[in-house]
PDB file of N, CA and C in Angstrom:
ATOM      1  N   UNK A   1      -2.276 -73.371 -74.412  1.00  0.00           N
ATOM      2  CA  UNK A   1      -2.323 -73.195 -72.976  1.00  0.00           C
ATOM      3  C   UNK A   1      -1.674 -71.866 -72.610  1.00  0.00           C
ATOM      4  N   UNK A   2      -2.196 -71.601 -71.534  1.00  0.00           N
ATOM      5  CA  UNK A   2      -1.293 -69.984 -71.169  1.00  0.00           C
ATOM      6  C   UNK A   2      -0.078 -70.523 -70.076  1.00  0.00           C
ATOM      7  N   UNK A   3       0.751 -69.547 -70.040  1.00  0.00           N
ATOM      8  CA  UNK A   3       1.975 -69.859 -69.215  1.00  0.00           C
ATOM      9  C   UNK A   3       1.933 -70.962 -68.148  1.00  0.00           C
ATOM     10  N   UNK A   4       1.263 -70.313 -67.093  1.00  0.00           N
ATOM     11  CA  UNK A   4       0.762 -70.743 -66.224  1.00  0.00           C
ATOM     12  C   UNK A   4       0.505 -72.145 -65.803  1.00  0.00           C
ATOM     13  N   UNK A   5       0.344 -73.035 -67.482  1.00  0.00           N
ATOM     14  CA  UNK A   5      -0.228 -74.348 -67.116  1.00  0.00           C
ATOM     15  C   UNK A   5       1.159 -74.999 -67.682  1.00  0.00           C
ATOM     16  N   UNK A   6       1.134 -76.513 -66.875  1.00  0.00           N
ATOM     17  CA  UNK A   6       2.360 -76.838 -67.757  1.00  0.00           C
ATOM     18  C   UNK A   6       1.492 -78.163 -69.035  1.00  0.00           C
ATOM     19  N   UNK A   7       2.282 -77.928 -69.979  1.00  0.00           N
ATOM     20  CA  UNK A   7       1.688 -78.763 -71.179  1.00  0.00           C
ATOM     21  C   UNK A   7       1.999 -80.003 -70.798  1.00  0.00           C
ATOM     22  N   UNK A   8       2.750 -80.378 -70.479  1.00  0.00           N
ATOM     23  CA  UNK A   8       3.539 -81.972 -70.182  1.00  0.00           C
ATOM     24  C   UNK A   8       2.589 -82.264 -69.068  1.00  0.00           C
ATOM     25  N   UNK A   9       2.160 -81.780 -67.978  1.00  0.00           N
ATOM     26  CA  UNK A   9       1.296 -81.989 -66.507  1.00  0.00           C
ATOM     27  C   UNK A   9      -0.053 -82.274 -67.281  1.00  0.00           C
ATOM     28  N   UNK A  10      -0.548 -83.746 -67.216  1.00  0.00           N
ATOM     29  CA  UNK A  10      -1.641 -83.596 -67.595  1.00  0.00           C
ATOM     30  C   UNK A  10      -3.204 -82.971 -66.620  1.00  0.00           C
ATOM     31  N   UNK A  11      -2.774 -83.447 -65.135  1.00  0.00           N
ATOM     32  CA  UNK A  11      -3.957 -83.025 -64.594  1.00  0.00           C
ATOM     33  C   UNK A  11      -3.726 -81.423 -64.646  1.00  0.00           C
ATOM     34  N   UNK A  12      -3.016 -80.495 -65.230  1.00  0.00           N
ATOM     35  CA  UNK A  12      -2.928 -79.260 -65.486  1.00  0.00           C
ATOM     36  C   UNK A  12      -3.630 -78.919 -66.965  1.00  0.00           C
ATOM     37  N   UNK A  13      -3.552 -79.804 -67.469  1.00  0.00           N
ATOM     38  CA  UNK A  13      -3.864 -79.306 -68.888  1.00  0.00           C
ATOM     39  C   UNK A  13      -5.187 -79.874 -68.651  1.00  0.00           C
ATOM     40  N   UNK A  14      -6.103 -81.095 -68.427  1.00  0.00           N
ATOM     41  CA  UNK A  14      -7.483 -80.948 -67.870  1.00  0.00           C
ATOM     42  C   UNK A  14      -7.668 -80.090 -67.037  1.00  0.00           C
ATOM     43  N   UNK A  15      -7.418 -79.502 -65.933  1.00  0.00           N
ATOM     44  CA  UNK A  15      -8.113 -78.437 -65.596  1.00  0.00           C
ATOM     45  C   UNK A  15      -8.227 -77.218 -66.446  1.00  0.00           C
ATOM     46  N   UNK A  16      -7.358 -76.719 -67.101  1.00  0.00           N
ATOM     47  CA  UNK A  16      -7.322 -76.182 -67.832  1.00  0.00           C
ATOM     48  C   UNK A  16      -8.576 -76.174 -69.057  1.00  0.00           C
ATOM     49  N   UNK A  17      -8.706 -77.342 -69.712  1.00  0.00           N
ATOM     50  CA  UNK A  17     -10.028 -77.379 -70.289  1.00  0.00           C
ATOM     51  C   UNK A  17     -10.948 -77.605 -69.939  1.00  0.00           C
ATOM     52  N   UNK A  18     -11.091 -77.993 -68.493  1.00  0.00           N
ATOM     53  CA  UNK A  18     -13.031 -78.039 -68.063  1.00  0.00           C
ATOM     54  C   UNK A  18     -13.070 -76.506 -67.294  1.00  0.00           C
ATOM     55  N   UNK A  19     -11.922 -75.781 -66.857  1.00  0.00           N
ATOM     56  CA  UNK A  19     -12.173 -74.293 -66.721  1.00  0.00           C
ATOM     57  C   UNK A  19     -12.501 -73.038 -67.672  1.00  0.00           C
ATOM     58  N   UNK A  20     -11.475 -73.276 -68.640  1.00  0.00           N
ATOM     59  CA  UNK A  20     -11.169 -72.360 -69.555  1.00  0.00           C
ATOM     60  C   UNK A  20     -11.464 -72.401 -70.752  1.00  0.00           C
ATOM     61  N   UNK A  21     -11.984 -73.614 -71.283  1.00  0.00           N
ATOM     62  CA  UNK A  21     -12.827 -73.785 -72.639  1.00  0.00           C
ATOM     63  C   UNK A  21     -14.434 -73.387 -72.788  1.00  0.00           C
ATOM     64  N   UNK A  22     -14.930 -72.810 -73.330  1.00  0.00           N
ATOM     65  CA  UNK A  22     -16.033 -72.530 -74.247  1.00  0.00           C
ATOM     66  C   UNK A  22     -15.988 -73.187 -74.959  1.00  0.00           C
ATOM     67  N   UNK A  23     -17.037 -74.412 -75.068  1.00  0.00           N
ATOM     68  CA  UNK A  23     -17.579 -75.067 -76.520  1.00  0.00           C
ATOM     69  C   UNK A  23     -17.502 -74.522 -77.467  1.00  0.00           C
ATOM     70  N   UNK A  24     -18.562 -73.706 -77.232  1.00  0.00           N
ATOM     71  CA  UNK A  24     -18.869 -72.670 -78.595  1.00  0.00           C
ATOM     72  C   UNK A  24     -17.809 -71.737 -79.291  1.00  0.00           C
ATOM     73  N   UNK A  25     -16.776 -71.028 -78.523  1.00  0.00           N
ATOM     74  CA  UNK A  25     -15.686 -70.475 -79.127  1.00  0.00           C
ATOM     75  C   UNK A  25     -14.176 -70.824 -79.189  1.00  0.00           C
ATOM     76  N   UNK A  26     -14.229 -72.249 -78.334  1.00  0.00           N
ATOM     77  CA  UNK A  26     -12.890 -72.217 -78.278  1.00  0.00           C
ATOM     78  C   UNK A  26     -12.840 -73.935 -78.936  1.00  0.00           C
ATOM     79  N   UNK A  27     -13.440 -74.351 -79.742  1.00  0.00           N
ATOM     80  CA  UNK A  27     -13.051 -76.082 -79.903  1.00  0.00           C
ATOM     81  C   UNK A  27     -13.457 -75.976 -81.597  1.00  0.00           C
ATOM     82  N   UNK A  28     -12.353 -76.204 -82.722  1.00  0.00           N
ATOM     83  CA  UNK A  28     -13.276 -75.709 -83.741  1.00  0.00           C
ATOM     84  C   UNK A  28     -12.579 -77.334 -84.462  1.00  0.00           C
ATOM     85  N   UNK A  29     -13.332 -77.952 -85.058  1.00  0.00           N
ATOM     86  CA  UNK A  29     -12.756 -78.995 -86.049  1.00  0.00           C
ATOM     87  C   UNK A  29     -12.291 -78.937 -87.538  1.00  0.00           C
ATOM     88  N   UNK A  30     -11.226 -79.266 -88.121  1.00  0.00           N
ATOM     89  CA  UNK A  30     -10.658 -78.740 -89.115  1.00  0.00           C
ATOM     90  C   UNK A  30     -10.826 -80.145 -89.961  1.00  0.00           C
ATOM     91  N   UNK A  31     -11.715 -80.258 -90.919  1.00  0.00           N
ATOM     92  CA  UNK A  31     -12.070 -81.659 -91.233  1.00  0.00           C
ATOM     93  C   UNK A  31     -10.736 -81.779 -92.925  1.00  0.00           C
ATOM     94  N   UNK A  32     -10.806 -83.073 -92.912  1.00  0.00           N
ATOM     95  CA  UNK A  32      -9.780 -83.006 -94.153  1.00  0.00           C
ATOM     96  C   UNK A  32      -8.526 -83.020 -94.078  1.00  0.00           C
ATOM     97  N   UNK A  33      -7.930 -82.989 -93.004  1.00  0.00           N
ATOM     98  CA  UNK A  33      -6.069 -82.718 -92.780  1.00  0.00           C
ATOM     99  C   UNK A  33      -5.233 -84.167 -93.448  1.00  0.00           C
ATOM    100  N   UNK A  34      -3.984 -83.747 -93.797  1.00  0.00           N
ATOM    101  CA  UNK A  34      -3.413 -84.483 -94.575  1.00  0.00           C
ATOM    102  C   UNK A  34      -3.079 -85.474 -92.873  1.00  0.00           C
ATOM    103  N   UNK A  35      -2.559 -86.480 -93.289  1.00  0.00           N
ATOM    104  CA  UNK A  35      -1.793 -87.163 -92.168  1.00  0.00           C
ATOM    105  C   UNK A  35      -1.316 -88.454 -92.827  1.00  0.00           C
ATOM    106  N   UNK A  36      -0.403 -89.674 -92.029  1.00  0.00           N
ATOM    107  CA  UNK A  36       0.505 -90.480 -92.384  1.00  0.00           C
ATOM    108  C   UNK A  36      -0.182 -91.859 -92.445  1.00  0.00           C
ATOM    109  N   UNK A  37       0.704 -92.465 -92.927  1.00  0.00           N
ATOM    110  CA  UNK A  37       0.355 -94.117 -92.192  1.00  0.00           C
ATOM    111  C   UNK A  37       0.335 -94.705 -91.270  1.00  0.00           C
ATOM    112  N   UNK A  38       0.984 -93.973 -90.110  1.00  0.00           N
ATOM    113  CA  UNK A  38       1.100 -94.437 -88.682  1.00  0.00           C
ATOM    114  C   UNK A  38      -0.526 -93.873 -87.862  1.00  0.00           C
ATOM    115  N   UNK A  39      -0.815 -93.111 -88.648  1.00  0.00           N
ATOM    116  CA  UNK A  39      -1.931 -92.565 -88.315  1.00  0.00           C
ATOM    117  C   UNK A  39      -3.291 -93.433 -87.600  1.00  0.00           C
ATOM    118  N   UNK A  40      -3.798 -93.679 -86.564  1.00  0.00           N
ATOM    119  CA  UNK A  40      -4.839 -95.206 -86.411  1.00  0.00           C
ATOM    120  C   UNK A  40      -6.200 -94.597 -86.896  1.00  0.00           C
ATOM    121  N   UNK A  41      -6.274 -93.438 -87.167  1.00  0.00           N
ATOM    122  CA  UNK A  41      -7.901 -92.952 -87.570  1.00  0.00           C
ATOM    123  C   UNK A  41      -8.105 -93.486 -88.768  1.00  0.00           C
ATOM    124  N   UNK A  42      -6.826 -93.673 -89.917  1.00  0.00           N
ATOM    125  CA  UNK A  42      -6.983 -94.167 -91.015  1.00  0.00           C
ATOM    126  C   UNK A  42      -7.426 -95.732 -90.955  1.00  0.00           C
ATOM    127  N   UNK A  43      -8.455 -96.033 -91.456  1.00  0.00           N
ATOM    128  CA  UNK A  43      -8.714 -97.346 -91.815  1.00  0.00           C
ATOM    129  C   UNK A  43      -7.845 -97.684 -92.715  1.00  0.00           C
ATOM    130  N   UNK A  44      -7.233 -99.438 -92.439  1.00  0.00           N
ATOM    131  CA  UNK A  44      -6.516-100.115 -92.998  1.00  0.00           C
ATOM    132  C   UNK A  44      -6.623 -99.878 -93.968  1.00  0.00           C
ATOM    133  N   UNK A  45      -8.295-100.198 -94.901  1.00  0.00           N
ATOM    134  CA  UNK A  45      -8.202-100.374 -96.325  1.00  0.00           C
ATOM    135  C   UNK A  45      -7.728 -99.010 -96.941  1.00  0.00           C
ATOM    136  N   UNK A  46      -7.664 -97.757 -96.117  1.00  0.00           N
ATOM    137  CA  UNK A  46      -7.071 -96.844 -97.133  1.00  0.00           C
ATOM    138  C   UNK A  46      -5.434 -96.254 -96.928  1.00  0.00           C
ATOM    139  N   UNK A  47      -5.144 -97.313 -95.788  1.00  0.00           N
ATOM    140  CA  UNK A  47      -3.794 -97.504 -95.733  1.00  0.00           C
ATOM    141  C   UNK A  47      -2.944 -98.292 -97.339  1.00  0.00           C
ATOM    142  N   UNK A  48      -3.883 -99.129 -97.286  1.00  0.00           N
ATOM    143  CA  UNK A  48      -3.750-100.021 -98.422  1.00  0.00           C
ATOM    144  C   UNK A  48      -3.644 -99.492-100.123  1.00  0.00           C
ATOM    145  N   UNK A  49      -4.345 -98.715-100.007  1.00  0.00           N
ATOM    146  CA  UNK A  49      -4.752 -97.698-101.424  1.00  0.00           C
ATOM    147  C   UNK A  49      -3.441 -96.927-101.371  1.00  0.00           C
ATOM    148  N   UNK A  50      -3.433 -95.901-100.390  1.00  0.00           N
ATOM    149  CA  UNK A  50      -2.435 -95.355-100.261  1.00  0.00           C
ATOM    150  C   UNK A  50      -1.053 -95.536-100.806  1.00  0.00           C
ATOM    151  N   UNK A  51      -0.503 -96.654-100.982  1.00  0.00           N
ATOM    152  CA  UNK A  51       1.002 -97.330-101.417  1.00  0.00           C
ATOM    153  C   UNK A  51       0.412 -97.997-102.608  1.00  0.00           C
ATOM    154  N   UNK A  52      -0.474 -97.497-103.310  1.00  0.00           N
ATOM    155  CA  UNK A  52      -0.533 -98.282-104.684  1.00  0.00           C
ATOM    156  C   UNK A  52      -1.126 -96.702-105.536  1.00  0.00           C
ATOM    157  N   UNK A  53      -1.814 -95.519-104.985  1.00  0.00           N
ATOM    158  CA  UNK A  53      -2.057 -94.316-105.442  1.00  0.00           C
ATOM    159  C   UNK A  53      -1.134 -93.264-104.815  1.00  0.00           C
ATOM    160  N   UNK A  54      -1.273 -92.244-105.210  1.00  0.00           N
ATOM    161  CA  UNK A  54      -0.456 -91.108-104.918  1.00  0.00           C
ATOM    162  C   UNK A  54      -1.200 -90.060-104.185  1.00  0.00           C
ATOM    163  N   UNK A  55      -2.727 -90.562-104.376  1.00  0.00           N
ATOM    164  CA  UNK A  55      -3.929 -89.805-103.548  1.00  0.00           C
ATOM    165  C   UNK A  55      -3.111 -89.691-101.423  1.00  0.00           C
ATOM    166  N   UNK A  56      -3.079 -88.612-101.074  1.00  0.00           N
ATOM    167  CA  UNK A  56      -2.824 -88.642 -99.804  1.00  0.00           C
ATOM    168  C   UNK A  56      -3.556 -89.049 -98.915  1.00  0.00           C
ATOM    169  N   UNK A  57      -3.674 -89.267 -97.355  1.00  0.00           N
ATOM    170  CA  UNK A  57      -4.138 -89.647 -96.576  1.00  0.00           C
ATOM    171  C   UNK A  57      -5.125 -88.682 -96.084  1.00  0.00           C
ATOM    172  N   UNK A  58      -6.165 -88.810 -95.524  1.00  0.00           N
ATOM    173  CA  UNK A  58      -6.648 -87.353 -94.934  1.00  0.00           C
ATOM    174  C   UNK A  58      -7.368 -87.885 -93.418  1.00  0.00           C
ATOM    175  N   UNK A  59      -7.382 -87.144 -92.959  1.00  0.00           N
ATOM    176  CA  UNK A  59      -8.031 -87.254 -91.584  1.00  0.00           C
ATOM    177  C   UNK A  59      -8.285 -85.933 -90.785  1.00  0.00           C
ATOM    178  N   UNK A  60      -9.352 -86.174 -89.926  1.00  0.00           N
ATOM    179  CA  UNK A  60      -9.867 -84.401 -89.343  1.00  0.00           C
ATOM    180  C   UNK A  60      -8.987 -84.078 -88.202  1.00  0.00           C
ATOM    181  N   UNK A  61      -8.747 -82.768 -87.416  1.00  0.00           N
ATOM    182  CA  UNK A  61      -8.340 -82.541 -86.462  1.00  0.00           C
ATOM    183  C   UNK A  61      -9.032 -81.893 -85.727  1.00  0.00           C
ATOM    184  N   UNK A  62      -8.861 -81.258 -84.374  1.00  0.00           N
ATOM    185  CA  UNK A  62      -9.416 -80.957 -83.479  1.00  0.00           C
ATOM    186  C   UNK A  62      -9.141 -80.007 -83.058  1.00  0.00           C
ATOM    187  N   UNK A  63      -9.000 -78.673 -82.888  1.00  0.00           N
ATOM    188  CA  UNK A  63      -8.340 -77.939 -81.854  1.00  0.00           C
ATOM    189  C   UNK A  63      -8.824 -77.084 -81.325  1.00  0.00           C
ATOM    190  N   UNK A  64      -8.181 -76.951 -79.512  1.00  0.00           N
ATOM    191  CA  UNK A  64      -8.993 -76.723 -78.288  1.00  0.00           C
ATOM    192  C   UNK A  64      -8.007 -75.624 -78.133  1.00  0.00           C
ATOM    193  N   UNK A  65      -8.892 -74.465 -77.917  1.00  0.00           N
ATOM    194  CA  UNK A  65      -7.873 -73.323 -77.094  1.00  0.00           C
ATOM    195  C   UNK A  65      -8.447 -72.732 -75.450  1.00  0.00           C
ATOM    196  N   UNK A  66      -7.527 -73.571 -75.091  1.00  0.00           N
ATOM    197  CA  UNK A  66      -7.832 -73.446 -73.393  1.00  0.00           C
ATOM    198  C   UNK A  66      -7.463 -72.747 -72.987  1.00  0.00           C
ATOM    199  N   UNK A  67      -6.914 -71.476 -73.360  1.00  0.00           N
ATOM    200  CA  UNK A  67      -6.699 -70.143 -72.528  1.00  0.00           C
ATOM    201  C   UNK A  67      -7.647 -69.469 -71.945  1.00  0.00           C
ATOM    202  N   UNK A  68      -7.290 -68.632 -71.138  1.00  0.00           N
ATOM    203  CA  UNK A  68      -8.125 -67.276 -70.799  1.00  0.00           C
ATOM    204  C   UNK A  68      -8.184 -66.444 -72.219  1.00  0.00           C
ATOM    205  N   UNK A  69      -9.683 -65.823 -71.812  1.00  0.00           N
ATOM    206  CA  UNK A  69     -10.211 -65.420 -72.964  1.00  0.00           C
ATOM    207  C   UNK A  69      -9.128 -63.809 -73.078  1.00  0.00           C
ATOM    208  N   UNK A  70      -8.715 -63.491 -74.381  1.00  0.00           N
ATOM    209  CA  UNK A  70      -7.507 -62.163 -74.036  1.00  0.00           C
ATOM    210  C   UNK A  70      -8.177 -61.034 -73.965  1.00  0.00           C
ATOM    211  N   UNK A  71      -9.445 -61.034 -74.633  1.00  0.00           N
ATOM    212  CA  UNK A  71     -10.271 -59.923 -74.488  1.00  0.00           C
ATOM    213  C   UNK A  71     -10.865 -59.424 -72.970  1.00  0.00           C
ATOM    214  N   UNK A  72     -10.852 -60.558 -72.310  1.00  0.00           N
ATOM    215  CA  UNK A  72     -11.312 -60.128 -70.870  1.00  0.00           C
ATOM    216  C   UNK A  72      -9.945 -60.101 -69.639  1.00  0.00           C
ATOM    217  N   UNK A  73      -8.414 -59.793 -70.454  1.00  0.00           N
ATOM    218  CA  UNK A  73      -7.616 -59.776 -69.850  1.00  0.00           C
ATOM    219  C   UNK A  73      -7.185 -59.190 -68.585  1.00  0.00           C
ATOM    220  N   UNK A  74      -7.994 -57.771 -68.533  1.00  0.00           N
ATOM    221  CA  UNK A  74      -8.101 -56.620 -67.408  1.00  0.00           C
ATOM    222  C   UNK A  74      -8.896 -57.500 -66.414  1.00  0.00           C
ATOM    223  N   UNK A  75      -9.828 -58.279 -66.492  1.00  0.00           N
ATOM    224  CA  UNK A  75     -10.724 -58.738 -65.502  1.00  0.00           C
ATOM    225  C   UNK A  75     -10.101 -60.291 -65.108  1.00  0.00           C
ATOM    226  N   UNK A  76      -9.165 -60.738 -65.394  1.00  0.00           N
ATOM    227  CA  UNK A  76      -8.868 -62.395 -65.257  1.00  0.00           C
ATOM    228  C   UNK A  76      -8.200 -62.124 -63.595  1.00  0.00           C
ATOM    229  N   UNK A  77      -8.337 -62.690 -62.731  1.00  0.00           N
ATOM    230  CA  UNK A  77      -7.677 -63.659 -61.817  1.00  0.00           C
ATOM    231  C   UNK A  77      -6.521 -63.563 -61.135  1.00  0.00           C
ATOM    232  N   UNK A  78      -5.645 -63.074 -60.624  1.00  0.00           N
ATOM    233  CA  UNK A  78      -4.038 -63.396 -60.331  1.00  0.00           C
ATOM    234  C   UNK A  78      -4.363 -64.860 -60.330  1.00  0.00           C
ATOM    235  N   UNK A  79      -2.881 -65.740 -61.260  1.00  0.00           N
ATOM    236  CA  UNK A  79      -2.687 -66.729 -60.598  1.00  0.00           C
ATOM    237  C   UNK A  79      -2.116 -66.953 -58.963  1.00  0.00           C
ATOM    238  N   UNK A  80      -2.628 -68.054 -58.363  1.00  0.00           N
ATOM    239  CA  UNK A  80      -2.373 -68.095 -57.257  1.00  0.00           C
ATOM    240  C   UNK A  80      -1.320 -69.528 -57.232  1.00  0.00           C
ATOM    241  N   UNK A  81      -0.267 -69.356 -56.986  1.00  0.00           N
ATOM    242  CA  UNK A  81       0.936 -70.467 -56.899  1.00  0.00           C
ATOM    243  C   UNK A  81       1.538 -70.555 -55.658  1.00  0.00           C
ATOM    244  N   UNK A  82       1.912 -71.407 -55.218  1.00  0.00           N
ATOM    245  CA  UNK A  82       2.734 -71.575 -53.724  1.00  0.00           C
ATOM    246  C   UNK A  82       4.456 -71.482 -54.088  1.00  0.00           C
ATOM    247  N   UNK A  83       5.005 -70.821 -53.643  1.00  0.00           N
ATOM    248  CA  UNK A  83       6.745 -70.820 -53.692  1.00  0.00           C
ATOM    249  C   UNK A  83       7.244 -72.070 -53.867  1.00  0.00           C
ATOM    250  N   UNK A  84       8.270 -72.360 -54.852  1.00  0.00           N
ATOM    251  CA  UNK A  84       9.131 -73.398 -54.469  1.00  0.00           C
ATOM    252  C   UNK A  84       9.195 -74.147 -52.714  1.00  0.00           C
ATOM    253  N   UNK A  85       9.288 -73.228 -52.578  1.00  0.00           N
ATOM    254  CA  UNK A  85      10.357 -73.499 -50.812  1.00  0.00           C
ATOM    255  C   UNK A  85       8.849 -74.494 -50.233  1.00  0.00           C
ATOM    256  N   UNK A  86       7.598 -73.481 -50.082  1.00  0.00           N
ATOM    257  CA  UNK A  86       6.440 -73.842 -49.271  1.00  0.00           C
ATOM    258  C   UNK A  86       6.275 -75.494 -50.269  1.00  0.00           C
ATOM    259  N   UNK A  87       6.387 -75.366 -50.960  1.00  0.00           N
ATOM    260  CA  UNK A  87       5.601 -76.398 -51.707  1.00  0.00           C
ATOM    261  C   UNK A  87       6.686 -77.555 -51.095  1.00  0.00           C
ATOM    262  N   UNK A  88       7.955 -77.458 -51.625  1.00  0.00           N
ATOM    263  CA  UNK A  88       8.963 -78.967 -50.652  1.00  0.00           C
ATOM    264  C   UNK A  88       8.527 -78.759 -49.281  1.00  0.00           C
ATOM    265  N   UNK A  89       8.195 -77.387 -48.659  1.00  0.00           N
ATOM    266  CA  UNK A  89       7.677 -78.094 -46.930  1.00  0.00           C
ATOM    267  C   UNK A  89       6.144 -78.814 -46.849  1.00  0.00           C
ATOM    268  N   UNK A  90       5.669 -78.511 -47.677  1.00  0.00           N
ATOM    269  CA  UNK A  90       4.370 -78.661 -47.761  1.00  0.00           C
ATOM    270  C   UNK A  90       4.274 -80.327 -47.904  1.00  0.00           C
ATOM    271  N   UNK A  91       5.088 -81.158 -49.608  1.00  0.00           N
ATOM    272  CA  UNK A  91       5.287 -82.360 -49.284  1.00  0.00           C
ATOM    273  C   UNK A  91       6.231 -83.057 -48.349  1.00  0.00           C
ATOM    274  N   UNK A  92       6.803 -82.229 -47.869  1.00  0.00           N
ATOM    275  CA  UNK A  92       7.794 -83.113 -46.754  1.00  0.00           C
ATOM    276  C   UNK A  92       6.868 -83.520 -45.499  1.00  0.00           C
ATOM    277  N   UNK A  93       5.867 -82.026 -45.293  1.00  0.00           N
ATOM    278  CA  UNK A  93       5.327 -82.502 -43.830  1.00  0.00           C
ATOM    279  C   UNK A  93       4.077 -83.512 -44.193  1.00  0.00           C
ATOM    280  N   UNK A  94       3.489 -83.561 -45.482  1.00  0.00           N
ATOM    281  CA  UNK A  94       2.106 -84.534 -45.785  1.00  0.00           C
ATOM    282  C   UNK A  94       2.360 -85.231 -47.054  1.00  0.00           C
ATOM    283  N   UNK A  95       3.667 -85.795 -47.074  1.00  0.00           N
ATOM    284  CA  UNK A  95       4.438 -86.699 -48.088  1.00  0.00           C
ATOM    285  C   UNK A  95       3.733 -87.825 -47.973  1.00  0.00           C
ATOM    286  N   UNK A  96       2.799 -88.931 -47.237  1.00  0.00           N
ATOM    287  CA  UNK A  96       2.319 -90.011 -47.271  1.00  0.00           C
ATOM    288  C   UNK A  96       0.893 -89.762 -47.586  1.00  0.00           C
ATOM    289  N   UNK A  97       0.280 -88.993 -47.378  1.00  0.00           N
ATOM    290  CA  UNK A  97      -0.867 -88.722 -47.663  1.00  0.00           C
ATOM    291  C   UNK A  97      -1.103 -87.654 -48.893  1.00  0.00           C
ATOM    292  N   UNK A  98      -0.491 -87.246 -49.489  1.00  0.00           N
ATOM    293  CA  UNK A  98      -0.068 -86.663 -50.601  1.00  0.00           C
ATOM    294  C   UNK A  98      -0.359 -87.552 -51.854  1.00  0.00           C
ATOM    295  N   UNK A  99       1.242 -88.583 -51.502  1.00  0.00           N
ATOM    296  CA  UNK A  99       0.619 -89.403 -52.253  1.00  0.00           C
ATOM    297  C   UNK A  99      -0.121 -90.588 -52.237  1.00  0.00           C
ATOM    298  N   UNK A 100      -0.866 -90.730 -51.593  1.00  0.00           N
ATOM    299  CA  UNK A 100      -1.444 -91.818 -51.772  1.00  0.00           C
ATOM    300  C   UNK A 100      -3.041 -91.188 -52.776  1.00  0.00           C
ATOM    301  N   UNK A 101      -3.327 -89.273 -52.608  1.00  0.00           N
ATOM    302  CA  UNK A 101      -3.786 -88.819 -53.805  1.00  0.00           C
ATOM    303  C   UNK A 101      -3.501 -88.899 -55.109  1.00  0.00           C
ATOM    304  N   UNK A 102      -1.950 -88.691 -55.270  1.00  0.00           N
ATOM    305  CA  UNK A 102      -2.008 -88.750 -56.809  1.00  0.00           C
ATOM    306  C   UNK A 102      -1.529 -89.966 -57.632  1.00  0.00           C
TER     307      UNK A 102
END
């Protein structure tokens, strides 16, 4: 994610990927990755194998890079953010209807 978004905020980090992702260049799958027993992609039965061989676990991963593209850095956007201050007046004066959005 770029600065801008917070990782922990999830409706930040979805916008973030239905804006800023490209299928095609930004989502690549890394098939084969080692991983654990707590793992749920692993089927039981090779949970099972696992503690009787020394063969490791494997499972694929995924990864999404939801940034702005850096090559088109000169041309991106100002972020647009509201101040601390505006934003507490902002929910103070439409605090009930605020949330009853999120």
């Amino acid at each position: 994610m770029d600065d801008d978004i917070d990782p922990f905020n999830l409706q930040e980090v979805v916008w973030a990927m239905a804006t800023r992702v490209d299928p095609e260049r930004s989502v690549q799958i890394l098939p084969y990755c080692r991983t654990g027993s707590p793992d749920p992609r692993v089927p039981l039965a090779e949970k099972k194998k696992y503690t009787t061989t020394p063969k490791p676990l494997m499972a694929s991963r995924i990864f999404v890079n939801a940034c702005r593209p850096y090559e088109h850095k000169k041309e991106w956007y100002p972020v647009s953010r509201m101040s601390p201050e505006l934003r507490q007046k902002t929910f103070e004066k439409w605090d009930g209807i605020l949330k009853e959005l999120l």
